[in-house]
Protein backbone atom coordinates (compact mmCIF):
# COMPACT_ATOMS: atom_id res chain seq x y z
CA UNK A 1 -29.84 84.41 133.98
CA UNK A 2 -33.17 82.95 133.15
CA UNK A 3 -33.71 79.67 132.04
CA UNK A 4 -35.88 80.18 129.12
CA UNK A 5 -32.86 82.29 127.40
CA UNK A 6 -31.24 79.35 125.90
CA UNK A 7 -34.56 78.34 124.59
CA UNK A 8 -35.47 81.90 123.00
CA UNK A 9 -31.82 82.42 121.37
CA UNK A 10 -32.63 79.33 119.06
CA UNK A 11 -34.13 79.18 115.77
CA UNK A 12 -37.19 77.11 115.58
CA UNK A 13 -37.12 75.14 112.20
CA UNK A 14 -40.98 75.44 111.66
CA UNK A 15 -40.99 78.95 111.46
CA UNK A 16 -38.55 82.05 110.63
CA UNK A 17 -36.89 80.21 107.30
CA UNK A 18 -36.63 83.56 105.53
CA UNK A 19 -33.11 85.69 106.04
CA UNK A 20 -33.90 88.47 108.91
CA UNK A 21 -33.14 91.97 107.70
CA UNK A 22 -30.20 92.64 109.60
CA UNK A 23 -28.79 89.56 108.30
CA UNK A 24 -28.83 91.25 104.97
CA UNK A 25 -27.30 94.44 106.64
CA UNK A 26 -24.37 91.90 107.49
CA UNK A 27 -23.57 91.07 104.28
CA UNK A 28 -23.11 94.35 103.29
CA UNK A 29 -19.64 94.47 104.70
CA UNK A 30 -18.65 91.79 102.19
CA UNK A 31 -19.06 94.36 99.40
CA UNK A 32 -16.41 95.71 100.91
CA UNK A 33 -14.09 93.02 101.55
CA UNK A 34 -14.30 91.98 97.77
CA UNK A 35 -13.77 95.20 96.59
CA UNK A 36 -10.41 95.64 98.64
CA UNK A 37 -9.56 92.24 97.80
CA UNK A 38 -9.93 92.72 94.07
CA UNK A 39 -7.75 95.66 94.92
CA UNK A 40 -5.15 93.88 96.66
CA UNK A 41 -5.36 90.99 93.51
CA UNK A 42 -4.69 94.19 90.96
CA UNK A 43 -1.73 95.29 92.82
CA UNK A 44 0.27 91.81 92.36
CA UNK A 45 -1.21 89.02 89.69
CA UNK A 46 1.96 86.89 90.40
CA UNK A 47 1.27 83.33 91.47
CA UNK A 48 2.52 84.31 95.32
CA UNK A 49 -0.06 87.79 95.10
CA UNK A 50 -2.68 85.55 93.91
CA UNK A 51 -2.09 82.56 96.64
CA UNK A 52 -1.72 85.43 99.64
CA UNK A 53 -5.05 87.18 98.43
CA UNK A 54 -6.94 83.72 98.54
CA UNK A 55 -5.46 83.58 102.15
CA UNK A 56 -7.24 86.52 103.27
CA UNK A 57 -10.17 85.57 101.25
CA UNK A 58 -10.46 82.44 102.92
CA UNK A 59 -10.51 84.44 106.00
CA UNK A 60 -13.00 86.87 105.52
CA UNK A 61 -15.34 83.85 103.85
CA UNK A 62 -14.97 81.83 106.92
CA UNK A 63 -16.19 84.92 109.08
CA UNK A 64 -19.06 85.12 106.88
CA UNK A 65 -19.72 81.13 106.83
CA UNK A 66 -19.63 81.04 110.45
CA UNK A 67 -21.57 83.37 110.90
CA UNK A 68 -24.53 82.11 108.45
CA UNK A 69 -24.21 79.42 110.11
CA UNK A 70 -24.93 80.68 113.82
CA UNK A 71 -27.85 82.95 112.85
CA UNK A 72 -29.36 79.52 111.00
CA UNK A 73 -29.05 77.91 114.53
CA UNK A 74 -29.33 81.46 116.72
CA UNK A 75 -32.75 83.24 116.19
CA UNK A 76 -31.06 86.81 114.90
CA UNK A 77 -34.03 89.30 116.14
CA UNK A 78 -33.17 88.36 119.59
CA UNK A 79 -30.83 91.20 121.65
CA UNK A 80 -28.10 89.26 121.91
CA UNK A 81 -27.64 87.94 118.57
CA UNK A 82 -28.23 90.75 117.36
CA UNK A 83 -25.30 92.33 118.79
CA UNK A 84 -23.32 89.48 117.91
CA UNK A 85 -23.78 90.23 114.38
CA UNK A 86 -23.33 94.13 114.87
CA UNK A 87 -19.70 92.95 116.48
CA UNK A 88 -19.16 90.07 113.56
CA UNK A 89 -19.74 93.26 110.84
CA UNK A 90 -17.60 95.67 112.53
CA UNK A 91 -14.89 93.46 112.90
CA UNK A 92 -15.39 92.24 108.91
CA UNK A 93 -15.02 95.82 107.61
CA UNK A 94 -11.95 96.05 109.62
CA UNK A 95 -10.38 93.24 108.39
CA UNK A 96 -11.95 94.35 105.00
CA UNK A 97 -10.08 97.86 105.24
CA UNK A 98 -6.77 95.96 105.92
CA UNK A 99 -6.55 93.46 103.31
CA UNK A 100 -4.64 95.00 100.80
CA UNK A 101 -2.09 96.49 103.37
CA UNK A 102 -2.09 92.99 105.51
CA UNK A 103 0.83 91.83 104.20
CA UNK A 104 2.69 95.59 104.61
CA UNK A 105 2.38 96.77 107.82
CA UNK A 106 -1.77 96.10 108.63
CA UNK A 107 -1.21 92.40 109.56
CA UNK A 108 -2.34 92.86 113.66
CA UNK A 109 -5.28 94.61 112.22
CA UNK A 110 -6.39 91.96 110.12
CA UNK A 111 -5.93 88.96 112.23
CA UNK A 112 -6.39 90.63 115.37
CA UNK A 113 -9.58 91.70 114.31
CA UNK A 114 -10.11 87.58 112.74
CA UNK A 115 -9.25 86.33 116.33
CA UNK A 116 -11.89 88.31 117.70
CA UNK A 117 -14.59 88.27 116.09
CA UNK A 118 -14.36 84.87 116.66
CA UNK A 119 -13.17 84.80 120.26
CA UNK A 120 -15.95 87.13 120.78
CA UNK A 121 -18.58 85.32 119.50
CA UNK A 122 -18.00 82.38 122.05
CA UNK A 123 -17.56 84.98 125.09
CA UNK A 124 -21.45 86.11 124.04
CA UNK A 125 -22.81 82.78 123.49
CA UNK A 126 -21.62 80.45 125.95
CA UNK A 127 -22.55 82.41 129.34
CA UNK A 128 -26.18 82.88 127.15
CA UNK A 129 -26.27 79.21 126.75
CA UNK A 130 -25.56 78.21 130.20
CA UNK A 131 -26.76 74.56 131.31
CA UNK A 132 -28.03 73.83 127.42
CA UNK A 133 -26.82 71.39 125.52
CA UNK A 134 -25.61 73.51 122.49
CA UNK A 135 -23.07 75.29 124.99
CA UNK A 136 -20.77 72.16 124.38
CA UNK A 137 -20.85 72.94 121.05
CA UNK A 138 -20.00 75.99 121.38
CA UNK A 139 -17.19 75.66 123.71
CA UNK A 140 -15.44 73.51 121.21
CA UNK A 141 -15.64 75.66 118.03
CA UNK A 142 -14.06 78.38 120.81
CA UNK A 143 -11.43 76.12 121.84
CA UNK A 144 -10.19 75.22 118.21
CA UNK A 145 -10.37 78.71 117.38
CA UNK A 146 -8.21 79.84 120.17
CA UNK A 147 -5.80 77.57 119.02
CA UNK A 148 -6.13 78.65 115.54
CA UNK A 149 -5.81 82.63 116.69
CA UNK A 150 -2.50 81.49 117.88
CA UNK A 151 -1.24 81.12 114.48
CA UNK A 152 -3.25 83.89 113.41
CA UNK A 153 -1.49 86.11 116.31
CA UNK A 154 1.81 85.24 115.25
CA UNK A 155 1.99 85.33 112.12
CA UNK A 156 1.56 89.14 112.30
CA UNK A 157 4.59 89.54 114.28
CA UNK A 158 6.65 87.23 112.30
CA UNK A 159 7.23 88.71 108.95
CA UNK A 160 9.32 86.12 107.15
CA UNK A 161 6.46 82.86 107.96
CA UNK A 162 3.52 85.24 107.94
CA UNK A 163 1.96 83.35 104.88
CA UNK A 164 3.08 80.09 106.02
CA UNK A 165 1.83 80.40 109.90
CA UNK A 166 -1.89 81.70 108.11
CA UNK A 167 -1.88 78.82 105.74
CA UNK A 168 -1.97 76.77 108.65
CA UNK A 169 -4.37 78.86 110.46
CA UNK A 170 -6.93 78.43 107.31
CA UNK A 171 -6.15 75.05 106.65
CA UNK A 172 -6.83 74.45 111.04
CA UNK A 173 -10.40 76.57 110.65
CA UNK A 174 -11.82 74.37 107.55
CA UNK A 175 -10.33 71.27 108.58
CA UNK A 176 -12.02 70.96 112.40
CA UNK A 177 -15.42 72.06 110.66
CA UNK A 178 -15.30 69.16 108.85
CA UNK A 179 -14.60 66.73 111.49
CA UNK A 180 -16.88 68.35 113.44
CA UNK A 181 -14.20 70.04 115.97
CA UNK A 182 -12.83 67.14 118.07
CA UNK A 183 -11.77 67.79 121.84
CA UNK A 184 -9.75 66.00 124.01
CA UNK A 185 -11.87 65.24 127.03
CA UNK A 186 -14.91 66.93 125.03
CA UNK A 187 -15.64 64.50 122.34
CA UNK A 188 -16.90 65.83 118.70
CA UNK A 189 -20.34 67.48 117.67
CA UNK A 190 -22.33 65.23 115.91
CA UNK A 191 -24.38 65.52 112.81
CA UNK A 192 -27.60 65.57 114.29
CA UNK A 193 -26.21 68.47 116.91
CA UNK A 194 -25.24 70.58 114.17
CA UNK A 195 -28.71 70.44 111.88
CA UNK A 196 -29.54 73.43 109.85
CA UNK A 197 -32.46 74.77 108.29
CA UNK A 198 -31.49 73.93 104.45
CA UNK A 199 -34.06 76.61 102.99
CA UNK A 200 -32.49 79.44 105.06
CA UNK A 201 -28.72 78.59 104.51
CA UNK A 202 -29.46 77.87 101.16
CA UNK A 203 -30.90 81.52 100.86
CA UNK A 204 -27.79 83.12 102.62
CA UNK A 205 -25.57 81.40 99.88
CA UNK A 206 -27.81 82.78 97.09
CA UNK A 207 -27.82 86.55 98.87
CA UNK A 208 -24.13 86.17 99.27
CA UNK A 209 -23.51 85.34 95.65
CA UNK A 210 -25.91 87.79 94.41
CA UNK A 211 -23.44 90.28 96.40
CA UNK A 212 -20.13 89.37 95.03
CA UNK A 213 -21.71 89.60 91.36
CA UNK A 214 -23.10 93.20 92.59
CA UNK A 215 -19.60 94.36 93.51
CA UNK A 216 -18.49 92.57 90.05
CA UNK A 217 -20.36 94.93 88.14
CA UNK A 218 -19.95 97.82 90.59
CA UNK A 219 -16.44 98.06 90.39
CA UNK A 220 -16.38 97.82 86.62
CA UNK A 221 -18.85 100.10 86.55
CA UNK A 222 -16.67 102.86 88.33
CA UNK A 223 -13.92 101.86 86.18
CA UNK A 224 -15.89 102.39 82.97
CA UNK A 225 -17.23 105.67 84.43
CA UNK A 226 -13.64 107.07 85.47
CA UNK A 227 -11.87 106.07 81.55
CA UNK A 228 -13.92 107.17 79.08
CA UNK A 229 -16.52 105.86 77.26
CA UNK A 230 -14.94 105.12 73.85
CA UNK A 231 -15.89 102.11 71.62
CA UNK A 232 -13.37 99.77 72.94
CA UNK A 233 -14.57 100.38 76.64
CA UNK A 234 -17.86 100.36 76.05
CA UNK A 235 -17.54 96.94 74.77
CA UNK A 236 -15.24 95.92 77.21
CA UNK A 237 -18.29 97.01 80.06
CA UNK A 238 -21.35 95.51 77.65
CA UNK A 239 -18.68 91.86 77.92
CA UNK A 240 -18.37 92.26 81.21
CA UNK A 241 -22.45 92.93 82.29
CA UNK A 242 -23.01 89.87 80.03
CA UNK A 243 -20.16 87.45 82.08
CA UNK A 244 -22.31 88.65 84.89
CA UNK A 245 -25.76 87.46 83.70
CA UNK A 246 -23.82 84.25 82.94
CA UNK A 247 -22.34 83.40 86.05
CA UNK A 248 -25.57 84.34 87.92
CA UNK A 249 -27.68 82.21 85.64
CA UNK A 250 -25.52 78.95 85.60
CA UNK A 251 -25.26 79.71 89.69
CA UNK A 252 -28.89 79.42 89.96
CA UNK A 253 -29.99 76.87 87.93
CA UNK A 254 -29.45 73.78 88.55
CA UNK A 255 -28.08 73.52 92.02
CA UNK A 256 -28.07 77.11 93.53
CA UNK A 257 -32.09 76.75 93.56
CA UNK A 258 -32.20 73.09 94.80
CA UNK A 259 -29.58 73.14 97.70
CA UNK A 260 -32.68 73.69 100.37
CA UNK A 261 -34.59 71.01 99.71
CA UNK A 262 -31.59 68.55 99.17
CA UNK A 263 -30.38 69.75 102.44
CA UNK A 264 -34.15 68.76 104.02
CA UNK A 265 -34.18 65.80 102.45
CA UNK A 266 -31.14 64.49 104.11
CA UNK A 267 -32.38 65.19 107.48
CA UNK A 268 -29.32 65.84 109.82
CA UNK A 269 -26.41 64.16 107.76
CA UNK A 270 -27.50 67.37 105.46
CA UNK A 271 -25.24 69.39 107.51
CA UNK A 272 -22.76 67.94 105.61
CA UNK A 273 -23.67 69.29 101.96
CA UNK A 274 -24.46 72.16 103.64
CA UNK A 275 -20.96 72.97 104.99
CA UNK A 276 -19.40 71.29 101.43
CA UNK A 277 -21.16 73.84 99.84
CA UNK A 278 -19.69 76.57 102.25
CA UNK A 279 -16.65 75.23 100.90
CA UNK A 280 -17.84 75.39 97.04
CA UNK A 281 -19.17 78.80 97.19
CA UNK A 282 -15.66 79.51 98.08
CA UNK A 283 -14.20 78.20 94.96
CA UNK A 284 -17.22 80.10 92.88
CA UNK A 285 -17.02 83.79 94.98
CA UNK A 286 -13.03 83.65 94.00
CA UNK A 287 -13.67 82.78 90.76
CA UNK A 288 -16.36 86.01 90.71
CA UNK A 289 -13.65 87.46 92.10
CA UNK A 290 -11.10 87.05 89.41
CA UNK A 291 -13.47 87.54 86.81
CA UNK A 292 -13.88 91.53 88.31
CA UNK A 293 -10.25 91.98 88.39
CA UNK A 294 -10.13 90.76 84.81
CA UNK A 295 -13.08 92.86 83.38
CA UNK A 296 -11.22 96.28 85.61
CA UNK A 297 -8.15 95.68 83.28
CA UNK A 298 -9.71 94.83 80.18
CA UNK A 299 -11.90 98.00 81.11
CA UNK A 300 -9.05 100.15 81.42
CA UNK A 301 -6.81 98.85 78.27
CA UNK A 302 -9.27 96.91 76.23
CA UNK A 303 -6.65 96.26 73.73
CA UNK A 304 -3.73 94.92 75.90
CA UNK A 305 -2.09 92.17 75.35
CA UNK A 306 -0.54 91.80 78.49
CA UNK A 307 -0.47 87.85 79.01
CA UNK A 308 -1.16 88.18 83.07
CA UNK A 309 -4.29 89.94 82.69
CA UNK A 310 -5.10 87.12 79.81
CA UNK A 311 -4.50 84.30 82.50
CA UNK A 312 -6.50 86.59 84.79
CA UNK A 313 -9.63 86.89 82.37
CA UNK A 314 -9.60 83.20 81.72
CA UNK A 315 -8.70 81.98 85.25
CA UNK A 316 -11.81 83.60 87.13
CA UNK A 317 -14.54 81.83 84.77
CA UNK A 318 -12.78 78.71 85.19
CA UNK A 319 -12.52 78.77 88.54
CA UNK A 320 -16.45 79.70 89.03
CA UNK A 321 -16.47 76.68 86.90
CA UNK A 322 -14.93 74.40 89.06
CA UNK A 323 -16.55 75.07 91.96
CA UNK A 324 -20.24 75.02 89.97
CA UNK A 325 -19.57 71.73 88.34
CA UNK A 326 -18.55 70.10 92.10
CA UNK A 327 -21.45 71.94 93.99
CA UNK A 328 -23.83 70.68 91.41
CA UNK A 329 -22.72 67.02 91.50
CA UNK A 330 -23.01 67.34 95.32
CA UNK A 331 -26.98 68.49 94.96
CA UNK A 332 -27.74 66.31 92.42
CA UNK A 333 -25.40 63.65 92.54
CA UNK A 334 -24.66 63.59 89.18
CA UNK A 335 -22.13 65.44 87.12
CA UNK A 336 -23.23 66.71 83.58
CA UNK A 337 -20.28 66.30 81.06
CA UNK A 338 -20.74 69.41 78.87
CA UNK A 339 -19.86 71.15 81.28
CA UNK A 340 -16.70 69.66 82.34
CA UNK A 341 -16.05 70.07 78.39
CA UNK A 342 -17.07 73.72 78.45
CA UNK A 343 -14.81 74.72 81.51
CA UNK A 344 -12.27 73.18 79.53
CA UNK A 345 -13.13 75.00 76.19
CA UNK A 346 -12.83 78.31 78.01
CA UNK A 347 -9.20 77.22 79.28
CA UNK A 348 -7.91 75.83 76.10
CA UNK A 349 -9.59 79.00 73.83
CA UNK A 350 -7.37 81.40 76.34
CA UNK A 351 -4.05 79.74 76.05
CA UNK A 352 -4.80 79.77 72.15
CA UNK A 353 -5.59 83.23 71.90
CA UNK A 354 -3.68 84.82 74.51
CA UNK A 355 -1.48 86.72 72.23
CA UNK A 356 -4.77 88.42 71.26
CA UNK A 357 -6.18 91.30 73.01
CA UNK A 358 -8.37 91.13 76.35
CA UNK A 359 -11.36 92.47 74.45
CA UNK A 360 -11.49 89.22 72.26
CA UNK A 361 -10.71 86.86 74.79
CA UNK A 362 -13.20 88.27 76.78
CA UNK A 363 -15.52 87.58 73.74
CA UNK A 364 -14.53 83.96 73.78
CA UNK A 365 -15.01 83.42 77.17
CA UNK A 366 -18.59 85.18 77.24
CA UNK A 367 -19.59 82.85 74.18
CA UNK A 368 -18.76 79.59 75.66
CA UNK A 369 -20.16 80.63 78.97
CA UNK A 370 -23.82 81.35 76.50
CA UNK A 371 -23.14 77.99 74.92
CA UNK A 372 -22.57 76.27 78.55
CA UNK A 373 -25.80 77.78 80.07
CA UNK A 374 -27.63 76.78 76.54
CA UNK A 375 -26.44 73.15 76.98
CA UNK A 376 -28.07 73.38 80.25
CA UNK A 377 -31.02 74.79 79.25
CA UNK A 378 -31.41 71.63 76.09
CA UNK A 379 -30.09 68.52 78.74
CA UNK A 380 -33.15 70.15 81.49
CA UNK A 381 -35.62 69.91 78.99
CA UNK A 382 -34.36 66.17 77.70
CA UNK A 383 -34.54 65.40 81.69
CA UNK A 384 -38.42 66.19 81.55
CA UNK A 385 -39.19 64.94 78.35
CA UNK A 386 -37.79 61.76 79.72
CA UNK A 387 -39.56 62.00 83.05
């Protein structure tokens, strides 16, 4: 193998910032993932449904998230990475298409399919990277996953601790990315080993969030198309487009647009916002999540007063909330109290009103959500005046 390969598989950080075209192909199999997800959400809103559907969430995200992550170090247009992300897809609509069946009879399709995408990333990269200094790296993030595809493995053979063995698993992944995978005998990656380009990662988030609000409104859209367009669910979809616009506008502004550059500024300890905010986006994708689930059954019985789909339609928002209000006091290192109070509003206006009907708690929910990106709007222009 040639010893320039190593050097031509990397990303240079002066040039080739932008997101590559078939790195937007990629994330095309998350529209599918969400969408079965949502599915497999619908079919049991108990607290246990709910937990085991964040499992597999947390899976598929950490596919995705890795795999940002290598094409930020990896330049994607060469041959080999781009099969590595051709691989990373196919095995992400796989474990997309067996989500909702993973806990019933599909669980060595999904984690079989987790263990090697991962697996097989490592078996492309490492012979690629031979005598470079990134091959340690990469040997490490193979060797925890190994261990991790172990619990992975057997947790879909064993039934009865399935959820318990893939708790672990999850809990394994995230944890040894943030102490930067430690080997016996191998050390840890540091900081400055695992630098990323904040302008390109902080574009992947954006794309990726700008798809999980696109399957939002495409699967309500279906749902609106397939029951009718009476008055009731044609204000249930006009609530739902607006929760939309909401969520993508408090995303964006302020710390969706400012990640990049706070990244930068940081230099190589950067790495670490950039993987909290791996963690963050998360936290706001299953709240977009939720909020789709919510806006399908308020589409379908605008007038129900069922008090799980209530929880639902207030739980997504706040959770979007939660994870906005921590990823923006990690970019700007401040946290801006209205709205804590609004997040708060939203879950306090549900539990008072859940005996009403989805179509005015949905109302509720979009208003504070106007007032909470208003708020926003009023404490960025005191920030200038003030500047």
């Amino acid at each position: 193998m040639s010893r320039e390969l190593p050097a031509r598989l990397l990303r240079r950080r002066e040039v080739s910032r932008r997101a590559s075209f078939l790195e937007l192909f990629f994330d095309l199999a998350f529209i599918l993932a969400l969408n079965r997800l949502s599915r497999a959400l619908e079919d049991d809103l108990s607290v246990g449904g709910a937990f085991r559907t964040a499992l597999l969430l947390a899976a598929i995200w950490w596919v995705w998230f890795v795999t940002a992550w290598s094409t930020d170090w990896f330049e994607p247009r060469t041959p080999l990475i781009t099969t590595l992300l051709i691989w990373v897809m196919f095995g992400g609509m796989l474990m997309a298409a067996a989500a909702p069946t993973a806990y019933a009879g599909h669980a060595l399709v999904f984690a079989g399919a987790y263990v090697a995408i991962h697996l097989g990333r490592a078996a492309l990269l490492l012979p690629a990277l031979h005598g470079h200094p990134l091959q340690l790296r990469t040997l490490r993030v193979a060797i925890w996953f190994a261990v991790s595809g172990v619990l992975w493995l057997t947790g879909a053979f064993v039934g009865p601790a399935q959820v318990a063995l893939w708790t672990a698993a999850v809990v394994l992944d995230y944890s040894m990315a943030r102490l930067r995978w430690p080997t016996p005998a191998l050390g840890r990656s540091s900081w400055e080993n695992l630098q990323i380009i904040g302008e390109h990662l902080s574009e992947r988030y954006q794309q990726i969030f700008i798809i999980a609000l696109g399957e939002l409104i495409l699967t309500a859209g279906i749902t609106y198309s397939q029951h009718g367009f009476d008055l009731g669910r044609s204000l249930a979809f006009a609530l739902m487009f607006i929760n939309a616009v909401s969520l993508g506008r408090l995303y964006l502004v302020p710390g969706g647009m400012r990640l990049g550059a706070a990244i930068e500024a940081q230099g190589p300890p950067g790495s670490r916002l950039g993987l909290l905010a791996g963690y963050l986006h998360l936290v706001m994708i299953a709240g977009v999540l939720a909020t789709g689930v919510g806006s399908r059954l308020m589409i379908i019985e605008p007038f129900s007063r069922d008090p799980v789909a209530v929880v639902t339609m207030g739980a997504g928002p706040a959770l979007f909330l939660t994870g906005w209000i921590l990823f923006a006091l990690a970019v700007q290192g401040r946290i801006s109290w209205h709205r804590v109070i609004g997040m708060a509003a939203i879950l306090v206006a549900v539990a008072a009103a859940h005996e009403q009907p989805l179509l005015v708690n949905s109302a509720i929910v979009t208003g504070l959500l106007i007032l909470i990106a208003h708020g926003d709007t009023l404490a960025g222009r005191a920030r200038r005046r003030s500047s």
